[in-house]
C-alpha atoms as a PDB file:
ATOM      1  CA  UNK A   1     -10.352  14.467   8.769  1.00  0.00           C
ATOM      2  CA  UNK A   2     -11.759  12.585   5.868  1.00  0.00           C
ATOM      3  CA  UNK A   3     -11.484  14.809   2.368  1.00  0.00           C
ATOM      4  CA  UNK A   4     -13.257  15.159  -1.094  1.00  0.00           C
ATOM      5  CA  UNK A   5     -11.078  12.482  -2.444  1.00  0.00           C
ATOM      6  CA  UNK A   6     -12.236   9.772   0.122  1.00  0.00           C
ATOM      7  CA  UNK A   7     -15.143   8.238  -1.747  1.00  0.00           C
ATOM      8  CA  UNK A   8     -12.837   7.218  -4.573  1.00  0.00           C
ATOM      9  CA  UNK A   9      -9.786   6.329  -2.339  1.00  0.00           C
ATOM     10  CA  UNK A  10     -11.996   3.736  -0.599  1.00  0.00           C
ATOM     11  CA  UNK A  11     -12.465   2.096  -4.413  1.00  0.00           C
ATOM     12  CA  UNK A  12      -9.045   2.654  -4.697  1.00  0.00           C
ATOM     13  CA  UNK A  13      -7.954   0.461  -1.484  1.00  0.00           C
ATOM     14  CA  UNK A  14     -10.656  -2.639  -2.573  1.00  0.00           C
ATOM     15  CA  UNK A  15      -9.029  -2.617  -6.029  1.00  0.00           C
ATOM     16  CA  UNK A  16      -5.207  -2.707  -4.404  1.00  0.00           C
ATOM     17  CA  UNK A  17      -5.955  -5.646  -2.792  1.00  0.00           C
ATOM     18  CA  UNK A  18      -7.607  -7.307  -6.100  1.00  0.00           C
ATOM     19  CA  UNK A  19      -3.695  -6.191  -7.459  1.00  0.00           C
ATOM     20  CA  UNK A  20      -5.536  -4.110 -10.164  1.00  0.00           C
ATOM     21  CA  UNK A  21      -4.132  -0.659  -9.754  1.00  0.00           C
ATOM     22  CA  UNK A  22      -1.976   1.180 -12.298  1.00  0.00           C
ATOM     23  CA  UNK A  23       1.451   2.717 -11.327  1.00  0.00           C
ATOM     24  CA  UNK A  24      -0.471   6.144 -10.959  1.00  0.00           C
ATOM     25  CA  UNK A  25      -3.059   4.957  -8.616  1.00  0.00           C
ATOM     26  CA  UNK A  26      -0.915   3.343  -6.328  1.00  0.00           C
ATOM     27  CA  UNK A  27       0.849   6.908  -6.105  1.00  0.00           C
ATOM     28  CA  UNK A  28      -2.645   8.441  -5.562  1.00  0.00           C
ATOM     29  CA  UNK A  29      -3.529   5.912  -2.747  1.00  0.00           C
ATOM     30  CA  UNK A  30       0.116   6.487  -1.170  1.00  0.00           C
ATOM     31  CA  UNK A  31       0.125  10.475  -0.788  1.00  0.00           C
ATOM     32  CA  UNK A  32      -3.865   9.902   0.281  1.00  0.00           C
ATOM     33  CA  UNK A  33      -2.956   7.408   3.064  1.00  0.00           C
ATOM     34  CA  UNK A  34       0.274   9.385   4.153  1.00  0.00           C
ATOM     35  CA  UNK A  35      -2.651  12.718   5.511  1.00  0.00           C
ATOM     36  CA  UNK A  36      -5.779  10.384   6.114  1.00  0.00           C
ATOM     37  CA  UNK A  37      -6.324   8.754   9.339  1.00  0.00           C
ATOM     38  CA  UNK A  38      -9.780   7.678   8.382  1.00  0.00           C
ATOM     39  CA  UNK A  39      -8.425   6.053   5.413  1.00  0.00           C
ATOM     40  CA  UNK A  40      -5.501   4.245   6.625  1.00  0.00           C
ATOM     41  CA  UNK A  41      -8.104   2.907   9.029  1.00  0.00           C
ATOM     42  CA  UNK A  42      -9.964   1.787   6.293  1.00  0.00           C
ATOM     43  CA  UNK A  43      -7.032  -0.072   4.914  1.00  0.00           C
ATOM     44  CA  UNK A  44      -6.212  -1.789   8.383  1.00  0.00           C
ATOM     45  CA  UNK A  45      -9.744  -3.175   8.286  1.00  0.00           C
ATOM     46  CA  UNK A  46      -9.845  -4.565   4.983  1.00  0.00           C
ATOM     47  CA  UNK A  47      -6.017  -6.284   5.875  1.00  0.00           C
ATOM     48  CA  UNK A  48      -7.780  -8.208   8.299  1.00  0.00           C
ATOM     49  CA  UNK A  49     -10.586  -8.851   6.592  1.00  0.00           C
ATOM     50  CA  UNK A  50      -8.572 -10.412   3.899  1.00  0.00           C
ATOM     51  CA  UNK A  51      -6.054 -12.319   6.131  1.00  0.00           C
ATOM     52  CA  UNK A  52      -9.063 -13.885   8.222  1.00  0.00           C
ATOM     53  CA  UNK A  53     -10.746 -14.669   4.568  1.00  0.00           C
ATOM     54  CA  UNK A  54      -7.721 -16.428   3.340  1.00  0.00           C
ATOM     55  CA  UNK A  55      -7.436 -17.940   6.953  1.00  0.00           C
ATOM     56  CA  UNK A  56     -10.796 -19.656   7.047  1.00  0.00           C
ATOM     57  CA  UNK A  57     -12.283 -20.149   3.412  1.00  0.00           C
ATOM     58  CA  UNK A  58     -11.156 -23.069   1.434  1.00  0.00           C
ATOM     59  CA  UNK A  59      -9.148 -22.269  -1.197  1.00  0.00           C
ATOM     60  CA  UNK A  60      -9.808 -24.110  -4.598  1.00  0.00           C
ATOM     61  CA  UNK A  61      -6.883 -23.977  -7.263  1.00  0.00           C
ATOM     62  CA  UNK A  62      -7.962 -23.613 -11.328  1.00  0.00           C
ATOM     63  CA  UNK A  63      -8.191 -27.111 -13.161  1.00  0.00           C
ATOM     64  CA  UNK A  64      -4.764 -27.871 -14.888  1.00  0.00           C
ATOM     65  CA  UNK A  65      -6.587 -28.065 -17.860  1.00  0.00           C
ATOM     66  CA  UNK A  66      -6.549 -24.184 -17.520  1.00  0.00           C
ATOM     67  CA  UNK A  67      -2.947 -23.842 -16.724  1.00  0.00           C
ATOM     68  CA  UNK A  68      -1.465 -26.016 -19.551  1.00  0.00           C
ATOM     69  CA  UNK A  69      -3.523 -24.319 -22.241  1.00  0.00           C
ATOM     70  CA  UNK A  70      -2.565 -20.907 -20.918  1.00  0.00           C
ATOM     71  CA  UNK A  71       1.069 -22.037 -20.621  1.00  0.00           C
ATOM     72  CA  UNK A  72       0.676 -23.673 -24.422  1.00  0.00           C
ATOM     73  CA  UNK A  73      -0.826 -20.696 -26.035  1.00  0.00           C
ATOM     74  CA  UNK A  74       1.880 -18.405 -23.983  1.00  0.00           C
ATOM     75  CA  UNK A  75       4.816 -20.892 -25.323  1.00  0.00           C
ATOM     76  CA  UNK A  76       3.750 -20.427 -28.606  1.00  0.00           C
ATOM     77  CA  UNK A  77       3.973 -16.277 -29.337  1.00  0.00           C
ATOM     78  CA  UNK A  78       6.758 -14.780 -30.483  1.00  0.00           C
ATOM     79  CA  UNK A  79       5.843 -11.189 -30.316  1.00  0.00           C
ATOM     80  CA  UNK A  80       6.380  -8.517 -27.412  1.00  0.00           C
ATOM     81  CA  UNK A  81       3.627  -6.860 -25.987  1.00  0.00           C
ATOM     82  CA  UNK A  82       4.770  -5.391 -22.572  1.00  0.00           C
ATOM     83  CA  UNK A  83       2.024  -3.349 -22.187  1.00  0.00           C
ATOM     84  CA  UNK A  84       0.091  -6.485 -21.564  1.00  0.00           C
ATOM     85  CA  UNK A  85       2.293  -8.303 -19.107  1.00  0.00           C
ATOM     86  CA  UNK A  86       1.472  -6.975 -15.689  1.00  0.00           C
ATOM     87  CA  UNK A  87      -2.174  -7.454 -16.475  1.00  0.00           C
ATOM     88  CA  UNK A  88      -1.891 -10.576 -17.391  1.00  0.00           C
ATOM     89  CA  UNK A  89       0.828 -11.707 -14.699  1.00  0.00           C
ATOM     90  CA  UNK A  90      -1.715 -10.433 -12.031  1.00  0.00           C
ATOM     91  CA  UNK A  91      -4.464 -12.520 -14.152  1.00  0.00           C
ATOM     92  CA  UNK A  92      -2.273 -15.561 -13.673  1.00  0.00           C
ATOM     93  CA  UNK A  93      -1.281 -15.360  -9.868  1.00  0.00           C
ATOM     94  CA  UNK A  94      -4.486 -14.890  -9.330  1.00  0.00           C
ATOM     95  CA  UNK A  95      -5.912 -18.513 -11.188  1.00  0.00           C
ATOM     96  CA  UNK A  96      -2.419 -20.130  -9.789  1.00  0.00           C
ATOM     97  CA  UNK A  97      -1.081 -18.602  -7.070  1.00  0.00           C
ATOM     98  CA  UNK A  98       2.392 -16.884  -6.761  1.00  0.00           C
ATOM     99  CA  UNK A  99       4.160 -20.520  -6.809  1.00  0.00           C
ATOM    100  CA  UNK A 100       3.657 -20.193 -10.397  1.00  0.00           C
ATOM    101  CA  UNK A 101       6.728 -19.001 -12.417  1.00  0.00           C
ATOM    102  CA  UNK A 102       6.433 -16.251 -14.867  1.00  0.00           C
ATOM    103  CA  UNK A 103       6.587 -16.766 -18.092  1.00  0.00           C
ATOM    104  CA  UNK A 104       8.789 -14.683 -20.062  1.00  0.00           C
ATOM    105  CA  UNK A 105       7.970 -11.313 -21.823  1.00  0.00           C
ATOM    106  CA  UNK A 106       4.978 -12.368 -24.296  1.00  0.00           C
ATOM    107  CA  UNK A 107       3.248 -10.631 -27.297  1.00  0.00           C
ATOM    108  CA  UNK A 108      -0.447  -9.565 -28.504  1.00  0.00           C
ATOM    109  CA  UNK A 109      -1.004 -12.711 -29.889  1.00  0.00           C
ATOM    110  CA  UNK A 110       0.031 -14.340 -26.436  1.00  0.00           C
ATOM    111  CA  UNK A 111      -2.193 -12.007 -24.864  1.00  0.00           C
ATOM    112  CA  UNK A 112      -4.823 -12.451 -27.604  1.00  0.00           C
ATOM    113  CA  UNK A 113      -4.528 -16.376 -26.849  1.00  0.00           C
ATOM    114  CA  UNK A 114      -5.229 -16.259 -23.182  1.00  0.00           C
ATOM    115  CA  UNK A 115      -8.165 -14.405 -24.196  1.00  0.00           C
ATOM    116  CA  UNK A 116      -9.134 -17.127 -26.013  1.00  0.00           C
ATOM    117  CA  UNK A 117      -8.359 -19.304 -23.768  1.00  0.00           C
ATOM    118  CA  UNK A 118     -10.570 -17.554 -21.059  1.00  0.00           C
ATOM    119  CA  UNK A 119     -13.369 -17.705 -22.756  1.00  0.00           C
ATOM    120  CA  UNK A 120     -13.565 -21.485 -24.044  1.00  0.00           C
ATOM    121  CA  UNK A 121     -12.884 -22.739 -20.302  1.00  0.00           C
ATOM    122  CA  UNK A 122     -14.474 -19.886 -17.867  1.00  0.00           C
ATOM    123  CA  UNK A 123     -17.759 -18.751 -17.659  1.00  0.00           C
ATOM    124  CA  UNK A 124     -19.161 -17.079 -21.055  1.00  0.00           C
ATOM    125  CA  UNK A 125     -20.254 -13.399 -21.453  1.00  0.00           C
ATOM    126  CA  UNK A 126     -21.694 -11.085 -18.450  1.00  0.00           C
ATOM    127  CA  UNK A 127     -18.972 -10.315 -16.114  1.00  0.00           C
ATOM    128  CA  UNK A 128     -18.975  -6.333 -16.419  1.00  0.00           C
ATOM    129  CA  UNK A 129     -22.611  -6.659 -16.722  1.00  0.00           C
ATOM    130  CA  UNK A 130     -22.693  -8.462 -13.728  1.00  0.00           C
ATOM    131  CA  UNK A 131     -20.302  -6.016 -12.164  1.00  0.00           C
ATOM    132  CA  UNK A 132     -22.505  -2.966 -13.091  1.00  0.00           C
ATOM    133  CA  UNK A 133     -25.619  -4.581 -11.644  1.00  0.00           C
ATOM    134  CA  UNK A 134     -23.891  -5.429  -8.191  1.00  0.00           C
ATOM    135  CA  UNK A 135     -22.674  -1.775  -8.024  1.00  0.00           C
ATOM    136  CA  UNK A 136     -26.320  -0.590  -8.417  1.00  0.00           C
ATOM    137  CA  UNK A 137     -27.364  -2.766  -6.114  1.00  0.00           C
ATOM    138  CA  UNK A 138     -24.757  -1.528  -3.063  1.00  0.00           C
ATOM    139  CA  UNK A 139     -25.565   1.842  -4.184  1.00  0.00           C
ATOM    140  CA  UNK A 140     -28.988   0.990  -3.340  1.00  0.00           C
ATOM    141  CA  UNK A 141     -28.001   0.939   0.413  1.00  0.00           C
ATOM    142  CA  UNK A 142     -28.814   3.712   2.875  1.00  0.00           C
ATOM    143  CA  UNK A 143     -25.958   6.387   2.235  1.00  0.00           C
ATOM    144  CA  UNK A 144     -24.001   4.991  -0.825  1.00  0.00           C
ATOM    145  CA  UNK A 145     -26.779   6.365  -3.597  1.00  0.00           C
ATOM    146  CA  UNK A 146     -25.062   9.342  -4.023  1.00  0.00           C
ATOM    147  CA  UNK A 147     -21.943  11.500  -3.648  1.00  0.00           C
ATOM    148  CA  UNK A 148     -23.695  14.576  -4.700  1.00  0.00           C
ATOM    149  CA  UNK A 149     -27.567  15.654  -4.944  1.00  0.00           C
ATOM    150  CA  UNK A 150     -28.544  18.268  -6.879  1.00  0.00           C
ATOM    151  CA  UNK A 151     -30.975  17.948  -9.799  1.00  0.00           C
ATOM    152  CA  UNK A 152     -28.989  21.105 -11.329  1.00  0.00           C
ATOM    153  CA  UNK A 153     -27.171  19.221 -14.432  1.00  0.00           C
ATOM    154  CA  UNK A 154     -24.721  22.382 -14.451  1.00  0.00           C
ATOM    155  CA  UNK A 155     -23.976  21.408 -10.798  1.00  0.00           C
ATOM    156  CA  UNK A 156     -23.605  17.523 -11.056  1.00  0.00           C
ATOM    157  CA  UNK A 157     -21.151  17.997 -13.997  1.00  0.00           C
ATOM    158  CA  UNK A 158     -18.674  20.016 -12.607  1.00  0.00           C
ATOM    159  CA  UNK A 159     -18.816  18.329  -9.562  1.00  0.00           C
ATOM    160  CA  UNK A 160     -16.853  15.743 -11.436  1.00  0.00           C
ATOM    161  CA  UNK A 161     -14.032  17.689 -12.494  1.00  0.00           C
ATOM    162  CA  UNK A 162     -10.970  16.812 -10.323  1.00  0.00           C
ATOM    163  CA  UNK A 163     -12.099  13.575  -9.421  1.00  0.00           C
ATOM    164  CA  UNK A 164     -12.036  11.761 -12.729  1.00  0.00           C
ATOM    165  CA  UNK A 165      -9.374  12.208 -15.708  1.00  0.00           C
ATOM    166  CA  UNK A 166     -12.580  12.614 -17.974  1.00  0.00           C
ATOM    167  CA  UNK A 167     -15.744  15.220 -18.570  1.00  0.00           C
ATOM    168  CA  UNK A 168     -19.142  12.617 -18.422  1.00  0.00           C
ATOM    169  CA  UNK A 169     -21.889  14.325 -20.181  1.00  0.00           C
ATOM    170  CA  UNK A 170     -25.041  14.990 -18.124  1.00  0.00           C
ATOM    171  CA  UNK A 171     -28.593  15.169 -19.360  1.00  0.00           C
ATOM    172  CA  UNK A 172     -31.583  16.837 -17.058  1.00  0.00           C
ATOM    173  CA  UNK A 173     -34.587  14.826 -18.466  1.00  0.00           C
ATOM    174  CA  UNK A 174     -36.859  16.255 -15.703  1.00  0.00           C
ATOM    175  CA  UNK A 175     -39.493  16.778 -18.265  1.00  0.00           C
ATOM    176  CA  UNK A 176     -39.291  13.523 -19.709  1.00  0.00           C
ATOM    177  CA  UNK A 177     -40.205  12.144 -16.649  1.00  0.00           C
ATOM    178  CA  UNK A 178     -36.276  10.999 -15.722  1.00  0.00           C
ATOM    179  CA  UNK A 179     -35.506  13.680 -13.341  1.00  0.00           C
ATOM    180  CA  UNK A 180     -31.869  13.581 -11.996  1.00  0.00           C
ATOM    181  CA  UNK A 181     -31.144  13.318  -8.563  1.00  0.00           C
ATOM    182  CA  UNK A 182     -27.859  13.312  -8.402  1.00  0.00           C
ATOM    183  CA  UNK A 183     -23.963  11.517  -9.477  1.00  0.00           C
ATOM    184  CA  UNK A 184     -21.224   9.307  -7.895  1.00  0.00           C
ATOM    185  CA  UNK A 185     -17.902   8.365  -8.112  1.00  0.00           C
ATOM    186  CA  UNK A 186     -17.949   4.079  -8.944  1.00  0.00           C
ATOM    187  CA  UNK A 187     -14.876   1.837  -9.572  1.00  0.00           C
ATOM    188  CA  UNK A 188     -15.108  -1.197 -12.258  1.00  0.00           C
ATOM    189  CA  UNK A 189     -12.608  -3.068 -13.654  1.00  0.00           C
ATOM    190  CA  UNK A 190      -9.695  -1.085 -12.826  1.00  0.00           C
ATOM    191  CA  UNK A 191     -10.443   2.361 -12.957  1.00  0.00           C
ATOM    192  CA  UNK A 192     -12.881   4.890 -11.887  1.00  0.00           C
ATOM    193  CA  UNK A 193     -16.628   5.875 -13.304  1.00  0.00           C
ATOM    194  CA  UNK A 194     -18.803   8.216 -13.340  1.00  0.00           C
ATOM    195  CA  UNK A 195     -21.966   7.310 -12.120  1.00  0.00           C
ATOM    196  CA  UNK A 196     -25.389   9.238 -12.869  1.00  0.00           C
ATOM    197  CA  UNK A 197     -28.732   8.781 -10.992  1.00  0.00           C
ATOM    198  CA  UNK A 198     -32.196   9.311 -12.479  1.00  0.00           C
ATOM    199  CA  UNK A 199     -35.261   8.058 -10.985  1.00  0.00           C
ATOM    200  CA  UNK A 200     -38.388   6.653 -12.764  1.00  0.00           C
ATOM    201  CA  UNK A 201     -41.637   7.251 -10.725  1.00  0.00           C
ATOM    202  CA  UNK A 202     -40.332   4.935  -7.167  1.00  0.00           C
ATOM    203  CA  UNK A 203     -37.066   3.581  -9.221  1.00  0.00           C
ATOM    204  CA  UNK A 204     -33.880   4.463  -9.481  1.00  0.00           C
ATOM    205  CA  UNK A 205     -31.672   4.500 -13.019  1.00  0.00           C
ATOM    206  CA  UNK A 206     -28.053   4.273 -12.694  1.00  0.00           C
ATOM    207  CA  UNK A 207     -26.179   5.755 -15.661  1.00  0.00           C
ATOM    208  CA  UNK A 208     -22.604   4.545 -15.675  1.00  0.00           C
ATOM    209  CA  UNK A 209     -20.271   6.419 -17.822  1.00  0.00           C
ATOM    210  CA  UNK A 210     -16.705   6.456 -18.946  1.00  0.00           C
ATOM    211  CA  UNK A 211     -14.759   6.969 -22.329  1.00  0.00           C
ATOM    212  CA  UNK A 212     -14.363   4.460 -24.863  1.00  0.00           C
ATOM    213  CA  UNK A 213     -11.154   3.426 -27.063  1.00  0.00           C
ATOM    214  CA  UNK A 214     -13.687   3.163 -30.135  1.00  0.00           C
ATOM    215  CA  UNK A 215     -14.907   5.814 -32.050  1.00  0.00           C
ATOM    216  CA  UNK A 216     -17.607   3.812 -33.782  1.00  0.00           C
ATOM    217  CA  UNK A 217     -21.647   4.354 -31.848  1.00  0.00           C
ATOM    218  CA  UNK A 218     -22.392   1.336 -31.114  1.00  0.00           C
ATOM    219  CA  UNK A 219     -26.210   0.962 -30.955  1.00  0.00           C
ATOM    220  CA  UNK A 220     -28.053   0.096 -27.504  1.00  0.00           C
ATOM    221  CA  UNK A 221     -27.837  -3.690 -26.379  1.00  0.00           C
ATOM    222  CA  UNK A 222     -30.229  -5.161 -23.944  1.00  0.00           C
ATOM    223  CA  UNK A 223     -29.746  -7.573 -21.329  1.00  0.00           C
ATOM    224  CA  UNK A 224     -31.336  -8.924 -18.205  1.00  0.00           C
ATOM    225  CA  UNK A 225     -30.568 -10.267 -14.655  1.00  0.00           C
ATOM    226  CA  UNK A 226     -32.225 -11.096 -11.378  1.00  0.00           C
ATOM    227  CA  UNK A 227     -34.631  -8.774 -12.369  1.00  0.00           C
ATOM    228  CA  UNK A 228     -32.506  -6.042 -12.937  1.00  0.00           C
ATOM    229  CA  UNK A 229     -32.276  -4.641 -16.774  1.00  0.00           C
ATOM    230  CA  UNK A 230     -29.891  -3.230 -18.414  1.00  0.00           C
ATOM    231  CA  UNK A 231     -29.179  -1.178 -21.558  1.00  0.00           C
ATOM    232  CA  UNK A 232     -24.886  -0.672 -22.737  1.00  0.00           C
ATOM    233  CA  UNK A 233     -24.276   1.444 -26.301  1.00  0.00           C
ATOM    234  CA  UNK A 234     -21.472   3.903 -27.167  1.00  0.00           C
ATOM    235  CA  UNK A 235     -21.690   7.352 -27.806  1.00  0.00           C
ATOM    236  CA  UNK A 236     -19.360  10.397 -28.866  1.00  0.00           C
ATOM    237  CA  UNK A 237     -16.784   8.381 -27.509  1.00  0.00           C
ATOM    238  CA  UNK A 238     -18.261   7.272 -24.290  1.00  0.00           C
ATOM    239  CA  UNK A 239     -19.237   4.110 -22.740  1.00  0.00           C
ATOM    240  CA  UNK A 240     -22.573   4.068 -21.590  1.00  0.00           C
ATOM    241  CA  UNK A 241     -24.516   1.282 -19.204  1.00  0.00           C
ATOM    242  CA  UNK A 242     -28.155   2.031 -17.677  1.00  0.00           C
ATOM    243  CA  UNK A 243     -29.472  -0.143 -15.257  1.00  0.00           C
ATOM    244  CA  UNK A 244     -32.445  -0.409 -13.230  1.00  0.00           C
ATOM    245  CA  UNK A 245     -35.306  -2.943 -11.527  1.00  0.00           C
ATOM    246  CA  UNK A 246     -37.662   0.069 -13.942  1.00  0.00           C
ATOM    247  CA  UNK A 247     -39.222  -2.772 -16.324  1.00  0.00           C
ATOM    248  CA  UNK A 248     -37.309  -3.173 -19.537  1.00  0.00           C
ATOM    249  CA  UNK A 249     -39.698  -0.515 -21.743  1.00  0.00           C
ATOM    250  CA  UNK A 250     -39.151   1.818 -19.408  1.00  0.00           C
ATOM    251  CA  UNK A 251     -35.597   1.671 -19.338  1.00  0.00           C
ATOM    252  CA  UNK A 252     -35.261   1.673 -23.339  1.00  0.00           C
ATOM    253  CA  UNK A 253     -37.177   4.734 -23.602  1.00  0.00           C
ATOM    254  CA  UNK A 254     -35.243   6.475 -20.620  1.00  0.00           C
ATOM    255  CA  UNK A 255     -32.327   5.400 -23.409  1.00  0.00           C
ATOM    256  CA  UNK A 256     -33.909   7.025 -26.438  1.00  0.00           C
ATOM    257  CA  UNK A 257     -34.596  10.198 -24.496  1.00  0.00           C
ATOM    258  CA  UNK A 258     -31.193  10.744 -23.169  1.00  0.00           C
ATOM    259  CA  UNK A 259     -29.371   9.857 -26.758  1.00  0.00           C
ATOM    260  CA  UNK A 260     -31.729  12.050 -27.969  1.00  0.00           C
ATOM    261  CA  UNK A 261     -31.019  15.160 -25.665  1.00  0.00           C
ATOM    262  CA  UNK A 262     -28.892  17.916 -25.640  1.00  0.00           C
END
């Protein structure tokens, strides 16, 4: 019999197999798994899915240009960072391959150097705003919009509680022409998020939300893809992404009214 929990515990299962759970989650997604048939199910299908994937795709290894300036910046630290290590080691098997040896316990600057590293030989810029945008869009899909509907803001909000290890804010902006429909429980990059949904006339509004390690506001930055926009800033301590196909005017003053709100 499928329980409260199972929306996120699906989230949970796609991220095990991208190795990107914490020690905590993979507790979580044990005890869930041990009293949910519909879950373990779940987790069957996606096994297969994978092992026919890996079966049947070609499988193209990173350049070794990659791998020897990774391995050269590694070499070169001599601080300890631990903290870092079992992102980065899951970071590595997952350019090389588990044929690769480990290096050896590595510090900030190591991990500050793969960084580096990442971004002079990868792809530049866009890769949780292209994760937020391809959430929308499966959202957008009959029956995935919305884990609750209520346009009550004191009944979205507490809906949260007990699913997430954080409060989001929510903002009614009904009169504003933003009314809210509803939330959801979203996973990117390694953890859940609170998801809010507004609509704009025949659009929807996604609000993503979840807390920030910065304390500083950062003011609203702007951005655009296949014709969805997008609007990221920090607030009170929160992270905060909007998207929407809403034109980009739209979108910025949906922004300015929900800053703005109480």
């Amino acid at each position: 019999m499928p329980t409260d929990d199972c929306s996120r515990i699906e989230f949970l299962l796609q991220a095990d197999f991208d190795g990107e759970l914490a020690p905590g989650e993979t507790a979580a997604l044990a005890a869930h798994l041990a009293q949910c048939l519909e879950c373990r199910q779940k987790q069957a299908a996606l096994t297969q899915l994978s092992a026919r994937l890996r079966a049947e795709l070609p499988y193209y290894g990173a350049p070794d240009r990659l791998r020897q300036a990774i391995e050269a910046r590694v070499a070169s630290s001599t601080q300890h960072a631990p903290s870092r290590v079992a992102g980065l080691r899951r970071l590595w098997m997952r350019l090389f391959g588990r044929r690769v040896r480990w290096p050896l316990p590595f510090g900030a600057g190591a991990a500050l150097a793969v960084a580096i590293v990442l971004l002079a030989v990868l792809p530049r810029g866009g890769e949780l705003a292209g994760s937020v945008i391809a959430s929308h869009i499966r959202a957008l899909q009959p029956g995935h919009l919305m884990d609750v509907v209520s346009t009550d803001q004191h009944t979205v909000k507490p809906w949260f509680d007990g699913r997430l290890d954080y409060s989001p804010p929510v903002k009614d902006l009904a009169a504003q022409g933003f009314p809210l429909l509803g939330g959801r429980l979203d996973y990117l990059h390694g953890r859940p998020v609170a998801v809010l949904v507004y609509r704009r006339a025949k659009h929807i509004i996604d609000l993503y939300a979840w807390p920030t390690a910065t304390a500083i506001d950062l003011r609203a930055s702007t951005g655009e893809r296949n014709g969805y926009n997008t609007v990221r800033w920090t607030q009170d301590g929160m992270t905060f992404w909007a998207v929407s196909d809403v034109n980009a005017a739209e979108l910025g003053e949906f922004v300015e009214r929900w800053r703005a709100a109480q």
